[in-house]
Structures are given as C-alpha cells and as structure tokens.
C-alpha atoms as a PDB file:
ATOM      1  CA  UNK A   1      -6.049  12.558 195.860  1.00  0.00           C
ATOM      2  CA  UNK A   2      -3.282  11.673 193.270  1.00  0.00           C
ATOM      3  CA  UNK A   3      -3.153  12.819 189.583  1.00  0.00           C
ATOM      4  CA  UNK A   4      -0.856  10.746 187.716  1.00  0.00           C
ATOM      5  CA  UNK A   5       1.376  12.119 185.496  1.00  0.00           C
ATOM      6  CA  UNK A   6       2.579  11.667 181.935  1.00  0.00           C
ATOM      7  CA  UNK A   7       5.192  13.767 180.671  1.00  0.00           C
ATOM      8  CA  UNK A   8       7.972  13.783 177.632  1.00  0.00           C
ATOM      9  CA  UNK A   9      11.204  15.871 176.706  1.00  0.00           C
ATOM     10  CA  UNK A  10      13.049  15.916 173.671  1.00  0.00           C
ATOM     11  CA  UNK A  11      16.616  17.425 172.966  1.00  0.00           C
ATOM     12  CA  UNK A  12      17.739  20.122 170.340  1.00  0.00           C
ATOM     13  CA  UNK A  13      16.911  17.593 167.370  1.00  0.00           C
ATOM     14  CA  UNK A  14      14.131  17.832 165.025  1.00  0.00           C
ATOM     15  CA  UNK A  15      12.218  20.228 162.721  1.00  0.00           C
ATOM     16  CA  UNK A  16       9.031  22.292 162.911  1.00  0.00           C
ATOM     17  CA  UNK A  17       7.475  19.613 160.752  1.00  0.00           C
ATOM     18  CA  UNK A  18       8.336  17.205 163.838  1.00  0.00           C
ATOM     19  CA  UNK A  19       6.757  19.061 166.121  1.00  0.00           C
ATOM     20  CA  UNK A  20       3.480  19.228 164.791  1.00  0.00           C
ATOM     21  CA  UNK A  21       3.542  15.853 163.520  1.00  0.00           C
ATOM     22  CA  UNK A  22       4.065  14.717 167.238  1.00  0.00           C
ATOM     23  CA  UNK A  23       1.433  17.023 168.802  1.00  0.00           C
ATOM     24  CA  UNK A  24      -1.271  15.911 165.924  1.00  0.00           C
ATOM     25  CA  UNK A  25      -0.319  12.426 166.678  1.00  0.00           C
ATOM     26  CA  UNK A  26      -0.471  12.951 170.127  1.00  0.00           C
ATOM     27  CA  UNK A  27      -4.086  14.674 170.401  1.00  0.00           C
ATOM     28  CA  UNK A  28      -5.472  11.859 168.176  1.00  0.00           C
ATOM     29  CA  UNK A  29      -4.032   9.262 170.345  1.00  0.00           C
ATOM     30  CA  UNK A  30      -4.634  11.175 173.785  1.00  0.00           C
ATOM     31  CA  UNK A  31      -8.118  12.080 172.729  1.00  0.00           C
ATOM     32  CA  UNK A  32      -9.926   9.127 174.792  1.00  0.00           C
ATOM     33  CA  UNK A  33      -7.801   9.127 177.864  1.00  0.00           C
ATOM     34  CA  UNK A  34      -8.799  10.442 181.136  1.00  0.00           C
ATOM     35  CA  UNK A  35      -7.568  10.025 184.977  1.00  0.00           C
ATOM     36  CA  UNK A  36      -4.116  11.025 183.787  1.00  0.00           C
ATOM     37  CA  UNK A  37      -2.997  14.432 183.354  1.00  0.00           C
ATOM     38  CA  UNK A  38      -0.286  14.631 180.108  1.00  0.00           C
ATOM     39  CA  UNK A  39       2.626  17.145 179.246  1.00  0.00           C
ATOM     40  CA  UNK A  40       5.293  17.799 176.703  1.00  0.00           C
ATOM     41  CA  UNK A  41       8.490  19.622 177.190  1.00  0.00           C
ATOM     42  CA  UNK A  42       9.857  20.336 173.946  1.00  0.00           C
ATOM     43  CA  UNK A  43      12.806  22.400 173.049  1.00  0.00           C
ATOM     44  CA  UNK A  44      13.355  26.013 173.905  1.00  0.00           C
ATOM     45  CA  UNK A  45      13.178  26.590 170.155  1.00  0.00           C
ATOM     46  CA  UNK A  46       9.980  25.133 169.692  1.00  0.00           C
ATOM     47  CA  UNK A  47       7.804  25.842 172.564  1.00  0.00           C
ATOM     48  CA  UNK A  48       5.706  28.473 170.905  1.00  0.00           C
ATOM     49  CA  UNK A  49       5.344  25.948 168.042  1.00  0.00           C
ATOM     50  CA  UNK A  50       4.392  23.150 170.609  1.00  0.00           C
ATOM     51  CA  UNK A  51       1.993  25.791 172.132  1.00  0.00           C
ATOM     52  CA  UNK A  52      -0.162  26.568 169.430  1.00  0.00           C
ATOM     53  CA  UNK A  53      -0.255  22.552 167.727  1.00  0.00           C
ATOM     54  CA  UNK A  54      -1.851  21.615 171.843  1.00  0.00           C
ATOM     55  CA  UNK A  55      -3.825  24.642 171.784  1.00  0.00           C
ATOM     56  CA  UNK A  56      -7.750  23.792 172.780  1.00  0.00           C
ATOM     57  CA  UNK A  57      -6.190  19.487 173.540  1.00  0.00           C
ATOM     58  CA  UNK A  58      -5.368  17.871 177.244  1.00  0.00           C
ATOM     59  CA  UNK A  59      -1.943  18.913 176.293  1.00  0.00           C
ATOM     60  CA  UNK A  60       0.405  20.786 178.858  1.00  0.00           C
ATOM     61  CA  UNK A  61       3.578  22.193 178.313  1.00  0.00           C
ATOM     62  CA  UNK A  62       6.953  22.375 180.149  1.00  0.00           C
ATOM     63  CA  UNK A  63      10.475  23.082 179.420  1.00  0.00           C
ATOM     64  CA  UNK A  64      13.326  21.212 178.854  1.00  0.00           C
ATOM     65  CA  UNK A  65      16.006  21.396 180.873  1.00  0.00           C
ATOM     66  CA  UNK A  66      19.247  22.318 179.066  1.00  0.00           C
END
C-alpha cells in the first residue's frame, strides 16, 4: 500500500530562531494529521538544530541537496 508523502527544503537562508520557529509551528499544526507521512530537509547547518526541535513529533528529516 502507498504512504503519501509530504516533504520541504529550504536553502542557506535563515537563523536558528527560524528553525525552531518552523518546527514548533509545524508540530502544532501537524499534530492532528495522520495517513501522511511528513519530512523536512533543512540546511546542512541546521540539521542538528532541526533534529532536536522534531525530536519525540511525526517529524522526519532529510537533507538538502546543495
């Protein structure tokens, strides 16, 4: 059976303070969704970041291409 498939990148622009913004905002959003499966790809620079705001959330992660 299919899993759909939701899944973001961003470029080298933004802040630390970004990031977590966007995860927070993200969890609270994603909180309620099921049947869909739901991944970020933030910058090299900011994966661990990304990492620990999606810790314990429906939140996977991936890397941007450069």
């Amino acid at each position: 059976m299919r899993h759909p498939l939701v899944m973001g990148n961003w470029k080298l622009n933004g802040s630390r303070h970004m990031v977590n913004e966007l995860v927070a905002n993200l969890r609270t959003e994603l909180a309620g969704v099921t049947g869909c499966a739901v991944a970020i790809a933030p910058p090299e620079m900011y994966i661990d970041l990304a990492k620990q705001a999606a810790a314990g959330s429906h939140i996977h992660l991936g890397r941007a291409e450069r």
